[in-house]
C-alpha atoms as a PDB file:
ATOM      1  CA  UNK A   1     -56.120  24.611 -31.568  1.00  0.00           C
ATOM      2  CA  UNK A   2     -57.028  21.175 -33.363  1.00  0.00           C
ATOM      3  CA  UNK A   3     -55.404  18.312 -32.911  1.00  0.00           C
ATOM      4  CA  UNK A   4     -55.188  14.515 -34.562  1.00  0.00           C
ATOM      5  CA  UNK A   5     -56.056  11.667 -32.271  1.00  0.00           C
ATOM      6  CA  UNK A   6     -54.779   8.224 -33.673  1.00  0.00           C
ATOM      7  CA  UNK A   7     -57.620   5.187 -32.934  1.00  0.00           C
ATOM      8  CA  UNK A   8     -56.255   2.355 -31.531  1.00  0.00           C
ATOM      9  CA  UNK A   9     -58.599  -0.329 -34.182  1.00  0.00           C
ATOM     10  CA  UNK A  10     -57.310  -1.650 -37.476  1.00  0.00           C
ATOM     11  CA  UNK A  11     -59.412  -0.130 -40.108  1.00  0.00           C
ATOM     12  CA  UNK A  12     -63.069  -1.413 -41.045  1.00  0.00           C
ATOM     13  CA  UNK A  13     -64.657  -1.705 -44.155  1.00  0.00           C
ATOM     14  CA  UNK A  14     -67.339   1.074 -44.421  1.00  0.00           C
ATOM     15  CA  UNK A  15     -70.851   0.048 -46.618  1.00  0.00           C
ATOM     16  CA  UNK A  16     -73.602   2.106 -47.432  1.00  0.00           C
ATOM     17  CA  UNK A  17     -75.773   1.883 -49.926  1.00  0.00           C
ATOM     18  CA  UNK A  18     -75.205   5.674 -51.690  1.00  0.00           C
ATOM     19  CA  UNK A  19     -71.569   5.332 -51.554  1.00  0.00           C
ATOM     20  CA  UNK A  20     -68.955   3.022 -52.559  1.00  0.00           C
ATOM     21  CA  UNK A  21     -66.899   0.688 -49.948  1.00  0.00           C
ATOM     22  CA  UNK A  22     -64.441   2.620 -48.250  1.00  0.00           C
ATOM     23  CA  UNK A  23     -62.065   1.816 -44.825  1.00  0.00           C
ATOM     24  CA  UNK A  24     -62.648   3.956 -41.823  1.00  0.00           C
ATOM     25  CA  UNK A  25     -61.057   6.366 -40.867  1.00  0.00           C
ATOM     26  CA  UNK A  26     -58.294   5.872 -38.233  1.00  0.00           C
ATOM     27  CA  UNK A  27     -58.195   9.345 -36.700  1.00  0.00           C
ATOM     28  CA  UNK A  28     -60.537  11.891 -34.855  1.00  0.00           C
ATOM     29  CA  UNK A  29     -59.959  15.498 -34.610  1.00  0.00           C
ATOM     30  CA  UNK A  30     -61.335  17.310 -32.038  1.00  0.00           C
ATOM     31  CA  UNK A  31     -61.130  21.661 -30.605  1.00  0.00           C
ATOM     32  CA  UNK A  32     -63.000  23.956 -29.371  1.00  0.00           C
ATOM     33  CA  UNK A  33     -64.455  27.251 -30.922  1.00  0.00           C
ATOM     34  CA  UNK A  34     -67.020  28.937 -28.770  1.00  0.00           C
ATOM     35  CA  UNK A  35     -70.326  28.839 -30.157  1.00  0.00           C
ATOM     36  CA  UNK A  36     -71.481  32.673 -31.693  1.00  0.00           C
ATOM     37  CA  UNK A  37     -74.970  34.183 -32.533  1.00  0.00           C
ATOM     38  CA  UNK A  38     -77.564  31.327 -32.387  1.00  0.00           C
ATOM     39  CA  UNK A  39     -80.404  31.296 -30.297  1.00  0.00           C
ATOM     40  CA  UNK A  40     -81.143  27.289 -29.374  1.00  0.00           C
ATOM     41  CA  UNK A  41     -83.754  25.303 -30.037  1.00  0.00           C
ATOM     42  CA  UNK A  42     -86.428  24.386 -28.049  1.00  0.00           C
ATOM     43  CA  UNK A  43     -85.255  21.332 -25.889  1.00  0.00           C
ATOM     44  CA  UNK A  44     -88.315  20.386 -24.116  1.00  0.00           C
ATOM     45  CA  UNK A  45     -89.191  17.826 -26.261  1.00  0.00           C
ATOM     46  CA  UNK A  46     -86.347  16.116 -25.742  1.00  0.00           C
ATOM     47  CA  UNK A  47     -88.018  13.714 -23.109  1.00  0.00           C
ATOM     48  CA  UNK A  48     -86.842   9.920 -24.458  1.00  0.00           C
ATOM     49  CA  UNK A  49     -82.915   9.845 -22.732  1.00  0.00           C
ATOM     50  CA  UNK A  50     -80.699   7.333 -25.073  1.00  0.00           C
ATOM     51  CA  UNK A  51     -81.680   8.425 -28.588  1.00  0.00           C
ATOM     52  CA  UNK A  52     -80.334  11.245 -30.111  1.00  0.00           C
ATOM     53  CA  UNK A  53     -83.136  14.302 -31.647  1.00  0.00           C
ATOM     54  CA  UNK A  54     -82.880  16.237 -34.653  1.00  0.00           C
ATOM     55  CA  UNK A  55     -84.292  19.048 -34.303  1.00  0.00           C
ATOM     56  CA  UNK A  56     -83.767  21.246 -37.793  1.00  0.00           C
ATOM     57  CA  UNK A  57     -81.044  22.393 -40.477  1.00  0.00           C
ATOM     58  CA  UNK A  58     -80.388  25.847 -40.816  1.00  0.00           C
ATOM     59  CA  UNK A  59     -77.477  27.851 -42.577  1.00  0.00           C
ATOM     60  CA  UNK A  60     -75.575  30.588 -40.882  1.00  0.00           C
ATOM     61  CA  UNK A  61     -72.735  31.846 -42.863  1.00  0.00           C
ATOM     62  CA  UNK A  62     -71.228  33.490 -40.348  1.00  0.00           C
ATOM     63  CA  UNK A  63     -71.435  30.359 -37.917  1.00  0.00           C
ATOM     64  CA  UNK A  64     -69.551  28.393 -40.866  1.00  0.00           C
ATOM     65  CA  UNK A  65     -66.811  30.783 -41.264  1.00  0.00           C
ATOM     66  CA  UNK A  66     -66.037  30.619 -37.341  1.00  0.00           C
ATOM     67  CA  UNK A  67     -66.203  26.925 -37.494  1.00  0.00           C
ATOM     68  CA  UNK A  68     -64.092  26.809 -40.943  1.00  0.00           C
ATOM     69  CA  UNK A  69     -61.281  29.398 -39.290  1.00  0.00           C
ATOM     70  CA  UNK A  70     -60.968  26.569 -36.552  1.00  0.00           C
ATOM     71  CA  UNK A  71     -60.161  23.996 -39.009  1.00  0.00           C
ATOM     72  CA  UNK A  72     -56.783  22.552 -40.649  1.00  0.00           C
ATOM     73  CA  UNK A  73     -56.862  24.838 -43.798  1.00  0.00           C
ATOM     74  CA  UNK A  74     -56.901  22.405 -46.283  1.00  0.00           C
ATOM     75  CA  UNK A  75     -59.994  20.795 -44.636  1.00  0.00           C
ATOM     76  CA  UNK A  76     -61.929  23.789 -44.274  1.00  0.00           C
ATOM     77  CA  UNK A  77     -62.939  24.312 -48.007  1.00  0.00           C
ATOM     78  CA  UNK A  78     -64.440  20.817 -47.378  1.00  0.00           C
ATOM     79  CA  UNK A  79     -67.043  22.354 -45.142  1.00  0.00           C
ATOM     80  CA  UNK A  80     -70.393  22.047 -46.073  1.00  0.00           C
ATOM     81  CA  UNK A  81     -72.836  24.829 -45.561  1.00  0.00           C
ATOM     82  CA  UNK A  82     -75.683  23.114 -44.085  1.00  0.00           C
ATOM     83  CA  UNK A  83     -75.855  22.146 -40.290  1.00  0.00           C
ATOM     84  CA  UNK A  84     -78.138  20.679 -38.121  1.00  0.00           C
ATOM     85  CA  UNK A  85     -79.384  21.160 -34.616  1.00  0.00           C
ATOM     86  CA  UNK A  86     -79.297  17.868 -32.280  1.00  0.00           C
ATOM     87  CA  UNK A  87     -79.995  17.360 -28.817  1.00  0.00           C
ATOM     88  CA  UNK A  88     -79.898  14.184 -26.107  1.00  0.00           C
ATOM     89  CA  UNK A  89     -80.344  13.104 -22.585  1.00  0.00           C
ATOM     90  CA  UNK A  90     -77.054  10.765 -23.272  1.00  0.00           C
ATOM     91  CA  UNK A  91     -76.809   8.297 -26.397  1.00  0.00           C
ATOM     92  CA  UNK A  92     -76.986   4.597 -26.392  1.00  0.00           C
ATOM     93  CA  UNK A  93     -73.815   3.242 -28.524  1.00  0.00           C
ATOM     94  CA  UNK A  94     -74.638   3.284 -32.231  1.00  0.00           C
ATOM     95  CA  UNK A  95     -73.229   4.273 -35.477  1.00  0.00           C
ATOM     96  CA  UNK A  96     -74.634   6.816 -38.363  1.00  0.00           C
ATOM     97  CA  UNK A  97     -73.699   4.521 -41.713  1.00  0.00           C
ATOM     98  CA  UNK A  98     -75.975   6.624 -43.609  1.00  0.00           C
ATOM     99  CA  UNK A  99     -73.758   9.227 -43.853  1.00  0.00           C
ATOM    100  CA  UNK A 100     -71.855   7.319 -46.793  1.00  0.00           C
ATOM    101  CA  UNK A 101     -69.797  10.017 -48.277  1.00  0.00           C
ATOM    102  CA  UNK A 102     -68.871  12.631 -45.544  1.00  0.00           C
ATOM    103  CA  UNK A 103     -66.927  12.210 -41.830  1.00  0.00           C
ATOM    104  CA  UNK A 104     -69.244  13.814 -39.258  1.00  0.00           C
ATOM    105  CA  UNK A 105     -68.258  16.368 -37.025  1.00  0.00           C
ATOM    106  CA  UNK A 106     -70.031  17.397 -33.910  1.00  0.00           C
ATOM    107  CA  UNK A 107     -69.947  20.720 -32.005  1.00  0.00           C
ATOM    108  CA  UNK A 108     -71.418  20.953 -28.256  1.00  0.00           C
ATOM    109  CA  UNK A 109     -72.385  24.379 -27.700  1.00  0.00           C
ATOM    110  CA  UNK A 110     -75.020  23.828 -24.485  1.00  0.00           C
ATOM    111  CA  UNK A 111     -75.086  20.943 -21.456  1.00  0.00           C
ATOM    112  CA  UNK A 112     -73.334  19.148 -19.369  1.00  0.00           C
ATOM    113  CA  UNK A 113     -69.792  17.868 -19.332  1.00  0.00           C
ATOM    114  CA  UNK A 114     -70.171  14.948 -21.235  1.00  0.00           C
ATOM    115  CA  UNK A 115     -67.964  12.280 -22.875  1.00  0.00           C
ATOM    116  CA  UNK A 116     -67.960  11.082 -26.848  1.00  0.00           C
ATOM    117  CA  UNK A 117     -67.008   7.696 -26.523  1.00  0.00           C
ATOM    118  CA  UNK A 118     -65.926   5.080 -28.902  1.00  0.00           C
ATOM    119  CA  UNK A 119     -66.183   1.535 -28.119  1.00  0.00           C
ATOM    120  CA  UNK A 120     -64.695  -0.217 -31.387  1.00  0.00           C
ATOM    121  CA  UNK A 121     -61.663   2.770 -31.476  1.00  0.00           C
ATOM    122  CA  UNK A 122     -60.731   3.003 -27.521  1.00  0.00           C
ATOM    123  CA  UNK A 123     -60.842   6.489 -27.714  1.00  0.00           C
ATOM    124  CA  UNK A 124     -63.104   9.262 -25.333  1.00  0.00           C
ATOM    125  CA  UNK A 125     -63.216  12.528 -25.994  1.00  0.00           C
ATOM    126  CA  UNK A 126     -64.782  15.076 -23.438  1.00  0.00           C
ATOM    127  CA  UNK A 127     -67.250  17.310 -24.364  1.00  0.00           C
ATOM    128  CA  UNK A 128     -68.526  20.863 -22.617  1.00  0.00           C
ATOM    129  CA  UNK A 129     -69.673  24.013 -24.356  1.00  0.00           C
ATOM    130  CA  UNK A 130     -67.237  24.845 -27.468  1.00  0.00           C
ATOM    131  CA  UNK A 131     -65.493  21.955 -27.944  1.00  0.00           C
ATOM    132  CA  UNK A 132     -66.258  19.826 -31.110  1.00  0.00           C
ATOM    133  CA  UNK A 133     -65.423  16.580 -32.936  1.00  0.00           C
ATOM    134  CA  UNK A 134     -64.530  15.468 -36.327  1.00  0.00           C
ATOM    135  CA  UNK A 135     -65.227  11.328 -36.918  1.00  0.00           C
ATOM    136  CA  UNK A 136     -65.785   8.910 -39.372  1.00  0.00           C
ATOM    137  CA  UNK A 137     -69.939   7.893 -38.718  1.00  0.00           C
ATOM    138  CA  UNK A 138     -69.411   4.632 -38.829  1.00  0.00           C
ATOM    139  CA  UNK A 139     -67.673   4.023 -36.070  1.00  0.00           C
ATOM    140  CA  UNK A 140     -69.590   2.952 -33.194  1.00  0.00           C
ATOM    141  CA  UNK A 141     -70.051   5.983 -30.698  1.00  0.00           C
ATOM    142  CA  UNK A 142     -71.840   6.641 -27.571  1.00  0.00           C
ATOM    143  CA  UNK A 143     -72.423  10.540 -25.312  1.00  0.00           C
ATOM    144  CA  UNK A 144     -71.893   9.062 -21.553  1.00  0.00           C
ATOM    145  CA  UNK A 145     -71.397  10.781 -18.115  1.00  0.00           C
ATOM    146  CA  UNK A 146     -68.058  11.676 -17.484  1.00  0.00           C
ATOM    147  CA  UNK A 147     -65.779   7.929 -17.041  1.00  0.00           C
ATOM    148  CA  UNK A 148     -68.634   5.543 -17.846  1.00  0.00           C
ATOM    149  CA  UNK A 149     -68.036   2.802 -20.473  1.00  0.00           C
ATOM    150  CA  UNK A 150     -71.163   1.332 -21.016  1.00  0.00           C
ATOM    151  CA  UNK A 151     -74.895   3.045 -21.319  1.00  0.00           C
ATOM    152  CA  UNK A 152     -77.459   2.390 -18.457  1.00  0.00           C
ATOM    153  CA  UNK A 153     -80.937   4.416 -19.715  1.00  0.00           C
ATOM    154  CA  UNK A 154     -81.842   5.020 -16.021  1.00  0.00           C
ATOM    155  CA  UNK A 155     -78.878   6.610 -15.672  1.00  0.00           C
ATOM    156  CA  UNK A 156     -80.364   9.452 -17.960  1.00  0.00           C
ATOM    157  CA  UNK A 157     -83.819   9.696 -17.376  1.00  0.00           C
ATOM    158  CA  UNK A 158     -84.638  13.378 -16.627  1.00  0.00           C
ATOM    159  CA  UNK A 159     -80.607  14.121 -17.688  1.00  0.00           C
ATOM    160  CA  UNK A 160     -79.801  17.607 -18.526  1.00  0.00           C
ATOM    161  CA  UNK A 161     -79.982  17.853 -22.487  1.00  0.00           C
ATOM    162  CA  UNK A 162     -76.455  18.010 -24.387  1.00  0.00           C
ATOM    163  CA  UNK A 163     -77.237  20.400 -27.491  1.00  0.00           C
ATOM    164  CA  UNK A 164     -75.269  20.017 -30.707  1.00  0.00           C
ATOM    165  CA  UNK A 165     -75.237  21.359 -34.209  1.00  0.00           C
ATOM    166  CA  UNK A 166     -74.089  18.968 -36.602  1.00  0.00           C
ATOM    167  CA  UNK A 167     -71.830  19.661 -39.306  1.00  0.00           C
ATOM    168  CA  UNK A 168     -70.075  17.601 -42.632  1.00  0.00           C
ATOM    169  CA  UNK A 169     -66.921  17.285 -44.507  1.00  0.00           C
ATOM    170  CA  UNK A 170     -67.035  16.011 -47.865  1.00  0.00           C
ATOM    171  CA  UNK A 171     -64.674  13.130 -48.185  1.00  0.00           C
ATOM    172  CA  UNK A 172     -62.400  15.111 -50.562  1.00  0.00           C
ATOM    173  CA  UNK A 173     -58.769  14.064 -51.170  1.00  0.00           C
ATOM    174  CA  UNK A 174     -57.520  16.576 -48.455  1.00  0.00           C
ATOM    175  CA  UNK A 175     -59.925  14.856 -45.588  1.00  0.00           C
ATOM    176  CA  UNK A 176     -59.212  11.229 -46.765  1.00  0.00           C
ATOM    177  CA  UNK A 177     -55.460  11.977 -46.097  1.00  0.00           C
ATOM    178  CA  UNK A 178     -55.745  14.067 -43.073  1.00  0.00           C
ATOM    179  CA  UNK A 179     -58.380  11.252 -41.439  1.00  0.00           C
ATOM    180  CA  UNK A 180     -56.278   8.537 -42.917  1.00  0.00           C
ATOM    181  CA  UNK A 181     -58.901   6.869 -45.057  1.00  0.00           C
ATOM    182  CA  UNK A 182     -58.143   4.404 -47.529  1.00  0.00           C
ATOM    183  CA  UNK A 183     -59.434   1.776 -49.654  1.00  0.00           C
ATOM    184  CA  UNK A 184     -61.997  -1.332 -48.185  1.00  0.00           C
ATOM    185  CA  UNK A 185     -59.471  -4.032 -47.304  1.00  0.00           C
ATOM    186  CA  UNK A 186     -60.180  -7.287 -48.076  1.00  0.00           C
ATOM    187  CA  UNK A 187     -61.035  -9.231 -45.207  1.00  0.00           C
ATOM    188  CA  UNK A 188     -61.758  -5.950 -43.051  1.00  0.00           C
ATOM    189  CA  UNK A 189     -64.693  -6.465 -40.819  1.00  0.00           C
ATOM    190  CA  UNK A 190     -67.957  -4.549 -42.020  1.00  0.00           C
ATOM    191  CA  UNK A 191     -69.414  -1.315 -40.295  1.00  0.00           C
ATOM    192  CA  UNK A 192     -72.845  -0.385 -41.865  1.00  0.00           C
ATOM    193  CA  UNK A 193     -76.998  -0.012 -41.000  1.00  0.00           C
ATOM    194  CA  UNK A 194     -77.279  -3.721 -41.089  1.00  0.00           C
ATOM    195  CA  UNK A 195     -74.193  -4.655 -38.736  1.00  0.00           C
ATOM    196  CA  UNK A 196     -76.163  -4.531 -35.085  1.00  0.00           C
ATOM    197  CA  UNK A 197     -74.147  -2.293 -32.291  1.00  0.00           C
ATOM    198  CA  UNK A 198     -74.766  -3.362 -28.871  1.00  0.00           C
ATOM    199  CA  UNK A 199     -76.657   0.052 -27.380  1.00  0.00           C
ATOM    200  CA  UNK A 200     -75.328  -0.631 -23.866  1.00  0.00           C
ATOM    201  CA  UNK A 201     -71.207  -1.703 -24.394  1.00  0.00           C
ATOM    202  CA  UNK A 202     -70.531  -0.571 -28.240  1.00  0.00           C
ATOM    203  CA  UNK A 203     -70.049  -4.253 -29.209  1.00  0.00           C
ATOM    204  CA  UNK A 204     -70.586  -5.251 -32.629  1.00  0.00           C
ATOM    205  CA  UNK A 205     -73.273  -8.004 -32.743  1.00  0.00           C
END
């Protein structure tokens, strides 16, 4: 079952340079699905703890239509076809305001119980094999052990690796309204590449 979480921030002002200025979005949605047919990737690589790896795209259609059968239905047909496999030892706070034009969702399918936190929206999700997350990628976000706040890299050196495909939904009418994202509001504070996140606490610089 998915469900709405409402963020507990007033909205920012979203800027990137491929898209136009847009407020963020001031819910998450979050489930669980497990994961089906898909041998992993090769994780060994995946040596650096804080930073989050890609590690290929691919397209499964059968993966999408499990993944689209969890969704809302109106949001589904907003699925895009392409995902992409990413892996960490942890993530340092950051946000992904290159993604101008689609809300980010994230599915865990290998790793350790883990948290999605975000710093700006006081809101934590957990995370363990088959659940995923729907968010807006501008909003500051951080994978922590279980109750932390704040990112400490020794913390995660030699961490187990969390394993993730990565999926989009087009910002279509349907996801606007169901993620409750409006227009830039004047005066809004700015989330984009060039506003600094603080990689240990979330805080924007």
């Amino acid at each position: 079952m998915a469900r709405f979480l409402d963020l507990a921030c007033a909205p920012a002002t979203c800027r990137c340079v491929n898209a136009a200025d847009r407020g963020s979005a001031t819910r998450l949605l979050y489930g669980s699905r497990a994961f089906i047919g898909r041998a992993l990737p090769g994780v060994h690589d995946v040596r650096a703890p804080g930073r989050v790896h890609a590690l290929g795209s691919f397209r499964d259609p059968a993966l999408r239509d499990a993944l689209a059968s969890s969704l809302p239905a109106p949001l589904a047909v907003a699925l895009r076809d392409t995902f992409e496999w990413y892996a960490c030892r942890g993530a340092f706070f950051h946000t992904d305001a290159h993604y101008g034009e689609v809300l980010f969702g994230a599915w865990h399918v290998a790793g350790p119980a883990r948290e999605l936190v975000f710093s700006r929206a006081g809101a934590r999700l957990p995370l363990a094999p088959g659940t995923w997350v729907v968010f807006d990628p501008f909003e500051p976000h951080a994978v922590l052990d279980p109750g932390a706040s704040t990112y400490a890299r020794e913390r995660y050196e030699g961490a187990p690796v969390s394993v993730f495909v990565g999926f989009e939904l087009e910002l279509s009418a349907s996801v606007r309204e169901a993620f409750g994202v409006g227009a830039a509001a004047l005066g809004a504070p700015p989330l984009s590449s060039q506003v600094p996140v603080n990689a240990e606490t979330g805080a924007i610089r």
